[in-house]
N, C-alpha and C. Protein backbone atom coordinates (compact mmCIF):
# COMPACT_ATOMS: atom_id res chain seq x y z
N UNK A 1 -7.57 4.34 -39.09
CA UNK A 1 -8.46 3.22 -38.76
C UNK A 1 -8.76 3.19 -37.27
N UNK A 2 -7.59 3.42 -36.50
CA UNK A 2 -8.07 3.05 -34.98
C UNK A 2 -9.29 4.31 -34.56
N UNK A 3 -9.01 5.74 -35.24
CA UNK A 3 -9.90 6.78 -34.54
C UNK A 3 -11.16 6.24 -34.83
N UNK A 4 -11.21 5.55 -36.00
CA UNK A 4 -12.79 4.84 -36.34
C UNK A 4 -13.30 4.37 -35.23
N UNK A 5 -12.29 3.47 -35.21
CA UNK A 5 -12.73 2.00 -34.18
C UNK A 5 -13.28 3.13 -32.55
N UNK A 6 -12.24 3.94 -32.37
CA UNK A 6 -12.49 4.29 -31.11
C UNK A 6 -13.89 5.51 -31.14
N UNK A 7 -14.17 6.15 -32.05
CA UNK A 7 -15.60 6.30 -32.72
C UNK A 7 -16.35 5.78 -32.37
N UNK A 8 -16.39 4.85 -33.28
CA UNK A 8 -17.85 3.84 -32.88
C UNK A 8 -17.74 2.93 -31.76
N UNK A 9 -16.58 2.91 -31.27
CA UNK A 9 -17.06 2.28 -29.71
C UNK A 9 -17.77 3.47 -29.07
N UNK A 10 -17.41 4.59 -29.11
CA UNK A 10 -17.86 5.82 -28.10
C UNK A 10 -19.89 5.65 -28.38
N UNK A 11 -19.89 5.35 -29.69
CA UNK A 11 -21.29 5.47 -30.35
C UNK A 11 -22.05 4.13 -29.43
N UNK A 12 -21.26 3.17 -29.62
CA UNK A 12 -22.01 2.05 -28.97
C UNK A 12 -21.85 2.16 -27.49
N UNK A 13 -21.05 2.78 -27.22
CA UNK A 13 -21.03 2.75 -25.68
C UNK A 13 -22.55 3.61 -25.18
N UNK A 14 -23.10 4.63 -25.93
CA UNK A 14 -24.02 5.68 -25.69
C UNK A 14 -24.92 4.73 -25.98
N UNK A 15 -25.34 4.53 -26.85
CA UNK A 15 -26.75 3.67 -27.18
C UNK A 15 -26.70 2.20 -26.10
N UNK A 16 -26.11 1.67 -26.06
CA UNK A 16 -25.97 0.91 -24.76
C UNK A 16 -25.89 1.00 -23.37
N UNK A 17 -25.95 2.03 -23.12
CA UNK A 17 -25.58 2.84 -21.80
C UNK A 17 -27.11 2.93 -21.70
N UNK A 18 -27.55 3.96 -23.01
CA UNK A 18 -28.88 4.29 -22.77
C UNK A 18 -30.43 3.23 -22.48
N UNK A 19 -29.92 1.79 -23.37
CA UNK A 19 -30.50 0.44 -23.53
C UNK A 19 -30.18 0.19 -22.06
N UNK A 20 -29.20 0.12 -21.47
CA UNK A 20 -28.99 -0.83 -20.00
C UNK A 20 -29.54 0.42 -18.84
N UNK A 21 -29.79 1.70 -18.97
CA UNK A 21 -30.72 2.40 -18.13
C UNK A 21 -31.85 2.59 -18.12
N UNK A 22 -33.00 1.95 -18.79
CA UNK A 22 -34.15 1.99 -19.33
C UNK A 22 -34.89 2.19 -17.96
N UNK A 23 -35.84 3.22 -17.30
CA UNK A 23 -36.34 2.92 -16.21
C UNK A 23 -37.77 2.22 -16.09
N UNK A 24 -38.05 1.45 -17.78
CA UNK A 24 -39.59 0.94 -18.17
C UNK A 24 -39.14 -0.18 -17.44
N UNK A 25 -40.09 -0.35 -15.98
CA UNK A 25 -39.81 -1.89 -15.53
C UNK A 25 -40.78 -2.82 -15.88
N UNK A 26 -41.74 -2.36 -17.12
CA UNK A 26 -43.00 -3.39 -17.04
C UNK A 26 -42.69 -4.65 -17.96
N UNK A 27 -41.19 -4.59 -18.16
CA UNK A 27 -40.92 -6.60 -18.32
C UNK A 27 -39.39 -6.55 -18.07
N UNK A 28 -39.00 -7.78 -17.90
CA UNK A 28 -37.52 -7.90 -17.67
C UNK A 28 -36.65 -7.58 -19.19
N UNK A 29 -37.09 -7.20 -20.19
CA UNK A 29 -36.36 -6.88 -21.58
C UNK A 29 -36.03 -5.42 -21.21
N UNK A 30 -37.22 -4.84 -20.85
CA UNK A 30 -36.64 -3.57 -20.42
C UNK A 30 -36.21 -2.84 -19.38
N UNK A 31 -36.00 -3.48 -18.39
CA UNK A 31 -36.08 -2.87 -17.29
C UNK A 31 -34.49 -2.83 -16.77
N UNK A 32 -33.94 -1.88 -15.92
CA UNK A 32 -32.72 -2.20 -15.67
C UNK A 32 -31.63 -2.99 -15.69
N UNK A 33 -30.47 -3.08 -16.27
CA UNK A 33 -30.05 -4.18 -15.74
C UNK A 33 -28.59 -3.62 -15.16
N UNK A 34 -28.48 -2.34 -14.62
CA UNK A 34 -27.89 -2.68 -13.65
C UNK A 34 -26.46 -1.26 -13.97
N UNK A 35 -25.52 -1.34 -13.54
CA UNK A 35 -24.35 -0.34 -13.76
C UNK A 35 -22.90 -1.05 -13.47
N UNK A 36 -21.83 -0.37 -14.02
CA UNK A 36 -20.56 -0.95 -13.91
C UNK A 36 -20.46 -0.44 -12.22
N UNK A 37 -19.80 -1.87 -11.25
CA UNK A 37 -19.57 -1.48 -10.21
C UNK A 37 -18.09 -1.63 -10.00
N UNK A 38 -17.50 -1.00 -8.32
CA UNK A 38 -16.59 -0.81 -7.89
C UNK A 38 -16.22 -2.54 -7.21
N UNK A 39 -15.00 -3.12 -8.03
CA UNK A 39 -14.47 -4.11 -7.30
C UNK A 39 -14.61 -4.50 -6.18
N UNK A 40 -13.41 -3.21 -5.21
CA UNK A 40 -13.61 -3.18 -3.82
C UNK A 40 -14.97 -3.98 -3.48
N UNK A 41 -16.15 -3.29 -3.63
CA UNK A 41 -17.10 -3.60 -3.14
C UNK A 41 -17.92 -5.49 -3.82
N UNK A 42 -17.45 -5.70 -4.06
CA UNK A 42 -18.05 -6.83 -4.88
C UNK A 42 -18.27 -7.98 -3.68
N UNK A 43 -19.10 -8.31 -3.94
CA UNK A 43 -19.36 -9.67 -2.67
C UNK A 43 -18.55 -10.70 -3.08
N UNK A 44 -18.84 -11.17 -4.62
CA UNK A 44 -17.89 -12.41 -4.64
C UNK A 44 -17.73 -12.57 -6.41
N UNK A 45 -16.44 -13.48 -7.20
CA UNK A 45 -16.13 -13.94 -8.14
C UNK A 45 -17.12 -14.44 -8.86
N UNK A 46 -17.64 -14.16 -9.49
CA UNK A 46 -17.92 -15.48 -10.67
C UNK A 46 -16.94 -15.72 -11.74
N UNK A 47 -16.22 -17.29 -12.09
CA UNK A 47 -15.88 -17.41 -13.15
C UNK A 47 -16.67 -18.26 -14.28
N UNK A 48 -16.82 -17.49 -15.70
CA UNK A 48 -17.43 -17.49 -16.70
C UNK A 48 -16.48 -18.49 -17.46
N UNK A 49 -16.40 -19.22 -18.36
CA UNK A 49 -15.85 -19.76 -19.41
C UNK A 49 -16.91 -19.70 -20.75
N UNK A 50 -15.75 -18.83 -21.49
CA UNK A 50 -16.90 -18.88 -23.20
C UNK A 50 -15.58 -19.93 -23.81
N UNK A 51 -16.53 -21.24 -23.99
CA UNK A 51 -16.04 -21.99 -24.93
C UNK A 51 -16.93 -22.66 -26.32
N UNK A 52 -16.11 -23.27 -27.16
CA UNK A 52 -16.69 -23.75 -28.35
C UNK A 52 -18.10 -23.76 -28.23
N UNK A 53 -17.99 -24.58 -27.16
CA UNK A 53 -20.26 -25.11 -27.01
C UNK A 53 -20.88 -23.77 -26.47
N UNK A 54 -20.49 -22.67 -26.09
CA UNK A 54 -21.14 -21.22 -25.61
C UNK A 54 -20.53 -21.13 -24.16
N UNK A 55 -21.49 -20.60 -23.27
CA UNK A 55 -21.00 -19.45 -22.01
C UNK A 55 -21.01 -20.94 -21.03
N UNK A 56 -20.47 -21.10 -19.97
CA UNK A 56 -19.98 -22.17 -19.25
C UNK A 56 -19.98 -21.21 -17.52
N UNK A 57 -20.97 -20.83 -17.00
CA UNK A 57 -22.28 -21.57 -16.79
C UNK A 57 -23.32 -20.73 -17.65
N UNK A 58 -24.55 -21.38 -17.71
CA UNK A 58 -25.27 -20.67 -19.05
C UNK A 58 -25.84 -19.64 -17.83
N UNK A 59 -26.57 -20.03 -16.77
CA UNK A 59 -27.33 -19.24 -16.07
C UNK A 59 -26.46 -18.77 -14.57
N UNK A 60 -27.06 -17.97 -14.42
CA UNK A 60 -26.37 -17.40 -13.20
C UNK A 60 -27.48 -17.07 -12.11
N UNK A 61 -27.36 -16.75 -10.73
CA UNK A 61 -28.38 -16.06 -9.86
C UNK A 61 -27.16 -15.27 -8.85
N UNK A 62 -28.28 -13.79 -9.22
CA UNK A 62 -27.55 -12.82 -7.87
C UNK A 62 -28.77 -12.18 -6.76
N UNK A 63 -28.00 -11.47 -5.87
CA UNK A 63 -29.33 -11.01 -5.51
C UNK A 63 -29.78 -9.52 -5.48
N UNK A 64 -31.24 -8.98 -5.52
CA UNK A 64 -31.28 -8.12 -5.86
C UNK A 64 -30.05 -6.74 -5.41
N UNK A 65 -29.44 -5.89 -6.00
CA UNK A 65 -28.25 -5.03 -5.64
C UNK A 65 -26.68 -5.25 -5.47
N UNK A 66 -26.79 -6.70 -5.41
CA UNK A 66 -25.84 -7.30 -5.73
C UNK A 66 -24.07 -6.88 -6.48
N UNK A 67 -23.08 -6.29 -5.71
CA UNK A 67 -22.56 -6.71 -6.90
C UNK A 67 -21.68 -7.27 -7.03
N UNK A 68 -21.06 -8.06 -8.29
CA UNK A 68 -20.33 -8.87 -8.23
C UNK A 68 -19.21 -8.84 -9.61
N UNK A 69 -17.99 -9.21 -9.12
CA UNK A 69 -16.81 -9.81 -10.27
C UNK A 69 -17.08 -10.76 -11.09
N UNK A 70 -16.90 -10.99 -12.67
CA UNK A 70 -17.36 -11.64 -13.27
C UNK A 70 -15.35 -11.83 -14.06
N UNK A 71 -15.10 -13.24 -13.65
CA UNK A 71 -13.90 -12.88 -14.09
C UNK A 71 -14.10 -13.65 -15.75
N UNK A 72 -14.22 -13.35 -16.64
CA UNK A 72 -14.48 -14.03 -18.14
C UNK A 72 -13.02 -14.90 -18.85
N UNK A 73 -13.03 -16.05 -18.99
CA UNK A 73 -11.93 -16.66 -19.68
C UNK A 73 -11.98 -16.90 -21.09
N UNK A 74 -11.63 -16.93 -22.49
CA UNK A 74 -12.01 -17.12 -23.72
C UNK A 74 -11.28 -18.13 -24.23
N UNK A 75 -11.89 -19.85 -23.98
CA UNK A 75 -11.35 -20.81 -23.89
C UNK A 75 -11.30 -21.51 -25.77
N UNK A 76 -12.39 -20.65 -26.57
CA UNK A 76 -12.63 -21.22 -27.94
C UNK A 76 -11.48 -20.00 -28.41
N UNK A 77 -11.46 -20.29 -29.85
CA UNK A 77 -10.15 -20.43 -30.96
C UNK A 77 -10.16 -19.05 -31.15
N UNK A 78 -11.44 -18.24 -30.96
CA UNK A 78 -11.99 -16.75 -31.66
C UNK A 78 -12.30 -15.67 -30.64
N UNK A 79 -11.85 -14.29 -30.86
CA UNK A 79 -12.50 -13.74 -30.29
C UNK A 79 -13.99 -13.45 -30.33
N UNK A 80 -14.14 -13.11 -28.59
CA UNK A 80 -15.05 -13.04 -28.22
C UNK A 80 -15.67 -12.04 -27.42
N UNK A 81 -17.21 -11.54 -26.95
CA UNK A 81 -17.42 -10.28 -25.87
C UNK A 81 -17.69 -10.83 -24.98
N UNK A 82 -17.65 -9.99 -24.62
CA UNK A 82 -18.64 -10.37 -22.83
C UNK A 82 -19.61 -9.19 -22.65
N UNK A 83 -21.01 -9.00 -23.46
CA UNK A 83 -21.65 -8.40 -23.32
C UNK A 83 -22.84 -8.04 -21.82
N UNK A 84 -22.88 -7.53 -21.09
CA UNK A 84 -23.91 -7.17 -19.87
C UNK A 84 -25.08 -6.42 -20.64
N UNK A 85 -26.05 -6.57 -20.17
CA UNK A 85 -27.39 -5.77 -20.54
C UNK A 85 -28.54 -6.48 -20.81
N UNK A 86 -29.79 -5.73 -21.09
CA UNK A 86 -31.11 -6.10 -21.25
C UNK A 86 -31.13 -6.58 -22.70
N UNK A 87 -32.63 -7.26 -23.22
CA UNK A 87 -32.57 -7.56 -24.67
C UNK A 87 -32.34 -6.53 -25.63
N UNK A 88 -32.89 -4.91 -24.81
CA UNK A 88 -32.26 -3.99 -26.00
C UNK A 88 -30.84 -3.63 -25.86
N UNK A 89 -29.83 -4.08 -24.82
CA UNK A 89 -28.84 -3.60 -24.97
C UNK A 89 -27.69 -4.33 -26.00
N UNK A 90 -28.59 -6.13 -25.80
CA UNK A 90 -27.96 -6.97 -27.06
C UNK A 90 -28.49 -6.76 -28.82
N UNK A 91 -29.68 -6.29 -28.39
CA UNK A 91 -30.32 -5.63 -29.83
C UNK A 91 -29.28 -4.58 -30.39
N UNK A 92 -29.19 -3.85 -29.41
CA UNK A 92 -28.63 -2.15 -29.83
C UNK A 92 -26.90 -2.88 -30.46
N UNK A 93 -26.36 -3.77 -29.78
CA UNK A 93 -24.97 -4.10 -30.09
C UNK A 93 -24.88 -5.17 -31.21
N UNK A 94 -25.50 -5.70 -31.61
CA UNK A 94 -25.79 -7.08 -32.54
C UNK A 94 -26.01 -5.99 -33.45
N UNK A 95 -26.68 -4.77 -33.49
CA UNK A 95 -27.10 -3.92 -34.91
C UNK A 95 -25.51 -3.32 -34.98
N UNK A 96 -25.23 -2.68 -34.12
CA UNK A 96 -23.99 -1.68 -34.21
C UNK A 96 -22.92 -3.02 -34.67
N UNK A 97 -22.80 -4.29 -34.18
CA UNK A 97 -21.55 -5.00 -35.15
C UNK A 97 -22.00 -5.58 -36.58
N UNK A 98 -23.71 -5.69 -36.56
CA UNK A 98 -23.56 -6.03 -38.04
C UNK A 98 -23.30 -4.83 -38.85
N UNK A 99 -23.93 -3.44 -38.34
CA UNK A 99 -23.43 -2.40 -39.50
C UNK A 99 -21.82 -2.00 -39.30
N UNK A 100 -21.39 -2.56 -38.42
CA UNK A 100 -19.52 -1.95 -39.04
C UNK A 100 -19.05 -3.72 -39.83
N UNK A 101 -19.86 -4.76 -39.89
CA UNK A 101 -19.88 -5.59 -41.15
C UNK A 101 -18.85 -6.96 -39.73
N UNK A 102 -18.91 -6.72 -38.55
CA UNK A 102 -18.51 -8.04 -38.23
C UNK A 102 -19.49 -8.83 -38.23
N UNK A 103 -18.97 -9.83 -37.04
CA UNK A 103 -19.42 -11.55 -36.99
C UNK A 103 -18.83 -12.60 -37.56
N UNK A 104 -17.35 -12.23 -37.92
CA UNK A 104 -16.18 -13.04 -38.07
C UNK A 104 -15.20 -13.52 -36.96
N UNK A 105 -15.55 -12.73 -35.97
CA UNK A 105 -14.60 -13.28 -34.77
C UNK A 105 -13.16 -12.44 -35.06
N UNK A 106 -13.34 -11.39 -35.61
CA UNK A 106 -11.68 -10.69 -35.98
C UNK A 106 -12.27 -9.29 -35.38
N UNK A 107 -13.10 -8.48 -34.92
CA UNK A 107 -13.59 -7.04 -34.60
C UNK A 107 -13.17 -6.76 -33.40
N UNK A 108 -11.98 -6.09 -33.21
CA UNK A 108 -11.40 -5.46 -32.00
C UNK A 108 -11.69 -4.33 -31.59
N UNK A 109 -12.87 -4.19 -30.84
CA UNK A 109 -12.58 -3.01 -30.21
C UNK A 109 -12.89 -2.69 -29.04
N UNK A 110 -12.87 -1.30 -28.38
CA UNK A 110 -11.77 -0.95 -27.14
C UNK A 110 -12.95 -1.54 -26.04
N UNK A 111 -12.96 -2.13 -24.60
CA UNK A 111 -13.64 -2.75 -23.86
C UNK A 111 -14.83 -1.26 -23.16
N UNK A 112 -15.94 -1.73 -22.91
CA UNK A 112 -16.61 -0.03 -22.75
C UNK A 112 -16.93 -0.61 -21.23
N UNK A 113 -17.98 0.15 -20.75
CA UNK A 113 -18.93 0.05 -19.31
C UNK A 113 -19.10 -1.20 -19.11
N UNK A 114 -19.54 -1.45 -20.00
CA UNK A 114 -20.63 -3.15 -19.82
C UNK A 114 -20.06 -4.38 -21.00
N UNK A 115 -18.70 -4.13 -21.21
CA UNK A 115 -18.36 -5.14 -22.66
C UNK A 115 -16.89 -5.01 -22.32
N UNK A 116 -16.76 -6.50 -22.12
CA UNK A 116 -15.35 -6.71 -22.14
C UNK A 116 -15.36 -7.85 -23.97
N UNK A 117 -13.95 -7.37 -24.50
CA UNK A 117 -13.85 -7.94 -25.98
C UNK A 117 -12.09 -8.87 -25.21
N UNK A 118 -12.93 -10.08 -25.29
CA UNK A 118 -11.47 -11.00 -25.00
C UNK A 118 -11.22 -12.18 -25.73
N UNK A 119 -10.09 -11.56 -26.22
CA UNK A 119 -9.12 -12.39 -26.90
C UNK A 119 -8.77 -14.41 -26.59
N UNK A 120 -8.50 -15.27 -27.82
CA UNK A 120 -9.07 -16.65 -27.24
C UNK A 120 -7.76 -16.86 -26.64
N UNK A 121 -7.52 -17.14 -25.32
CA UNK A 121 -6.56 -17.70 -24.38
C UNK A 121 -6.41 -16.63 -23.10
N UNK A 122 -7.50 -15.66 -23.48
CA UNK A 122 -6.98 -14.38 -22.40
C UNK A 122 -7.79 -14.61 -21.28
N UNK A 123 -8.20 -13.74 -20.63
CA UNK A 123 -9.46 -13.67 -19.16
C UNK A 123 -9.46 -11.86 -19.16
N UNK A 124 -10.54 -11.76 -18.80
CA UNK A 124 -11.14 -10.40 -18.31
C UNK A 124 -11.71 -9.92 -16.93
N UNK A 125 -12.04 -9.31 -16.75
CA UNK A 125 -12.80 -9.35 -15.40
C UNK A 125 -13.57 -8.07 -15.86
N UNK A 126 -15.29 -8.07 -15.04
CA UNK A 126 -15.96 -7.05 -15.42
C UNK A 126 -16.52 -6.66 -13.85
N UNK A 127 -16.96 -6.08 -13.48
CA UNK A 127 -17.27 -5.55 -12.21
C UNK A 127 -19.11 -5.40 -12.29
N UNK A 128 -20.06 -5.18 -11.89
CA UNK A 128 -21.16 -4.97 -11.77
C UNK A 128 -21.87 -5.17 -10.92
N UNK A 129 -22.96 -4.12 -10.58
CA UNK A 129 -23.89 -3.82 -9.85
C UNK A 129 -25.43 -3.72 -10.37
N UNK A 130 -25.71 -5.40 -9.29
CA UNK A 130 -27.63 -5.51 -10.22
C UNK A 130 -28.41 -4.79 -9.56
N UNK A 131 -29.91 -4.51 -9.95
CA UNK A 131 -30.50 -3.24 -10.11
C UNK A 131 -31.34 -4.18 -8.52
N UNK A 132 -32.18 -2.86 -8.22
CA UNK A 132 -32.95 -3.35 -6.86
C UNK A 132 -34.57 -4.33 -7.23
N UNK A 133 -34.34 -4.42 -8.16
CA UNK A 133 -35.52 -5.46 -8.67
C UNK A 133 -35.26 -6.65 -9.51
N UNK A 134 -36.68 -7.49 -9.13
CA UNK A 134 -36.11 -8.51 -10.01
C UNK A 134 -36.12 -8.28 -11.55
N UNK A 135 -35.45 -9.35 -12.03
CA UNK A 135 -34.99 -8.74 -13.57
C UNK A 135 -34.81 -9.97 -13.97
N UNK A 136 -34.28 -9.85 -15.57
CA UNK A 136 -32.79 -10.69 -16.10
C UNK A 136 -32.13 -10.15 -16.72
N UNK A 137 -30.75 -10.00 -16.35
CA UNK A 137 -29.85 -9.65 -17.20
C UNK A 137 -29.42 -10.46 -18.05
N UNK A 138 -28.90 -10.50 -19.41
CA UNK A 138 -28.12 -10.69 -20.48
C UNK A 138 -26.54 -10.93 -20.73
N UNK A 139 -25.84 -11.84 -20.44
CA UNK A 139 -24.63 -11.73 -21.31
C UNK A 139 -24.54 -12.40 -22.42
N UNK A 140 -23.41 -12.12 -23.40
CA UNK A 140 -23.89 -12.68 -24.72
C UNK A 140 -23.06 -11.94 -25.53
N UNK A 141 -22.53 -13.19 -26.49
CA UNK A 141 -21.20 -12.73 -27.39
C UNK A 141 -21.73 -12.59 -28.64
N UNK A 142 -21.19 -12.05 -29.77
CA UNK A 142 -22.12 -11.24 -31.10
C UNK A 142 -20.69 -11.44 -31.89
N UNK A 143 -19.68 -11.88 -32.04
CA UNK A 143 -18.91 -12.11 -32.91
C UNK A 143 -18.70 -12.79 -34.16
N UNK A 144 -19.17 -14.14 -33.44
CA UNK A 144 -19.47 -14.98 -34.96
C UNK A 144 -20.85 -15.49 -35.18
N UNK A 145 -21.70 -14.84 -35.32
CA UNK A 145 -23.22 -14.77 -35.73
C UNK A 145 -24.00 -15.74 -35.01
N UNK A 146 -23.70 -16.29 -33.44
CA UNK A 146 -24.11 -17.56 -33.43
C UNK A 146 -24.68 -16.97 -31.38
N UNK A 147 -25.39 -16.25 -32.06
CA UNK A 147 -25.97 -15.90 -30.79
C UNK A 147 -26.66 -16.01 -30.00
N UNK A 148 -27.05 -16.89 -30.65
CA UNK A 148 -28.14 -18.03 -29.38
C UNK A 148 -27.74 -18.93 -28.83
N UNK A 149 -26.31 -19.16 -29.41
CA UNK A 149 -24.93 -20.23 -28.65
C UNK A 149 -24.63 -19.41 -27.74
N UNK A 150 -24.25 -18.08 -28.09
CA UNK A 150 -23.08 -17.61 -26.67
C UNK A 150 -24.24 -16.64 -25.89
N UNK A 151 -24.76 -16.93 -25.14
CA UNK A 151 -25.62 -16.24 -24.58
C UNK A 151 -26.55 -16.74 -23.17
N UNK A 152 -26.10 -16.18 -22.05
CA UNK A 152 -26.12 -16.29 -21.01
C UNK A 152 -27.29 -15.55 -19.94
N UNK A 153 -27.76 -16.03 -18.80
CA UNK A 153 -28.60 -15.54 -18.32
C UNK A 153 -28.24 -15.42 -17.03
N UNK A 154 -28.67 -13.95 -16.47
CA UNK A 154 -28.46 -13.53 -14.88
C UNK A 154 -29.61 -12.96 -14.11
N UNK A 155 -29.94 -14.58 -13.38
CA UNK A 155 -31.54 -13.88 -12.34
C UNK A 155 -31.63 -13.65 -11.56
N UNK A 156 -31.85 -11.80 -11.54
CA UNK A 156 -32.08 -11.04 -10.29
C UNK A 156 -32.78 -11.31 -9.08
N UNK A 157 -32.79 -11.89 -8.31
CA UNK A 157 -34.05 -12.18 -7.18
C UNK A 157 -34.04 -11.19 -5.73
């Protein structure tokens, strides 16, 4: 079971990789949103809270190149992601967990580039670097089908 799991993370990590490098900048769905960055370098913290009511703060602002620590806490009962990316990178991952049959809040698997999977009482931290244009990035949890609850916005300026 686990070589599965670590399978199809490798699978979603590629199609998401490929979704969050898109170099079409002619709308913010497709256009960059950005790469896993180096700590060290991070200007400053953000802390995230995903609770019951969704992402806690909903919106965010960085600035263009930006990068920054995103430390994630998982304050509701269920696990949860911490997805980074454009609308196709939440497209590409919302398809890849409905076809391995989650959206129960029980789908563990291994944390990739741009997706931290945290457990309810834990914290994460994700690192990232926003792209040199304006944009919006995406975070946004896909566990228990309610994805227009957990779903967060980051504006590039």
């Amino acid at each position: 079971m686990k070589p599965r799991r670590l399978a199809v993370a490798a699978l979603i990590s590629v199609a998401l990789l490929a979704a969050c490098g898109s170099d079409d900048s002619s709308s913010s769905s497709s256009a960059s949103a950005g790469a896993a960055g180096d700590a060290a370098q991070a200007a400053r913290t953000v802390d995230v809270e995903i609770a019951a009511t969704g992402y806690e703060p909903p919106t965010i602002e960085v600035a263009k190149g930006e990068t920054v620590t995103f430390n994630v806490t998982n304050d509701d009962g269920v696990l949860h992601e911490f997805v980074l990316g454009n609308e196709a990178t939440q497209d590409a991952y919302a398809k890849a967990m409905t076809d391995m049959g989650s959206g129960n809040g029980t789908m563990e698997m291994p944390d990739t580039t741009n997706i931290r999977v945290i457990a309810p009482g834990q914290s994460k931290t994700i690192t990232w670097t926003f792209p040199n244009e304006e944009t919006e990035v995406i975070y946004g949890s896909h566990q228990i089908e309610d994805y227009k609850k957990y779903k967060g916005t980051i504006t590039v300026k």
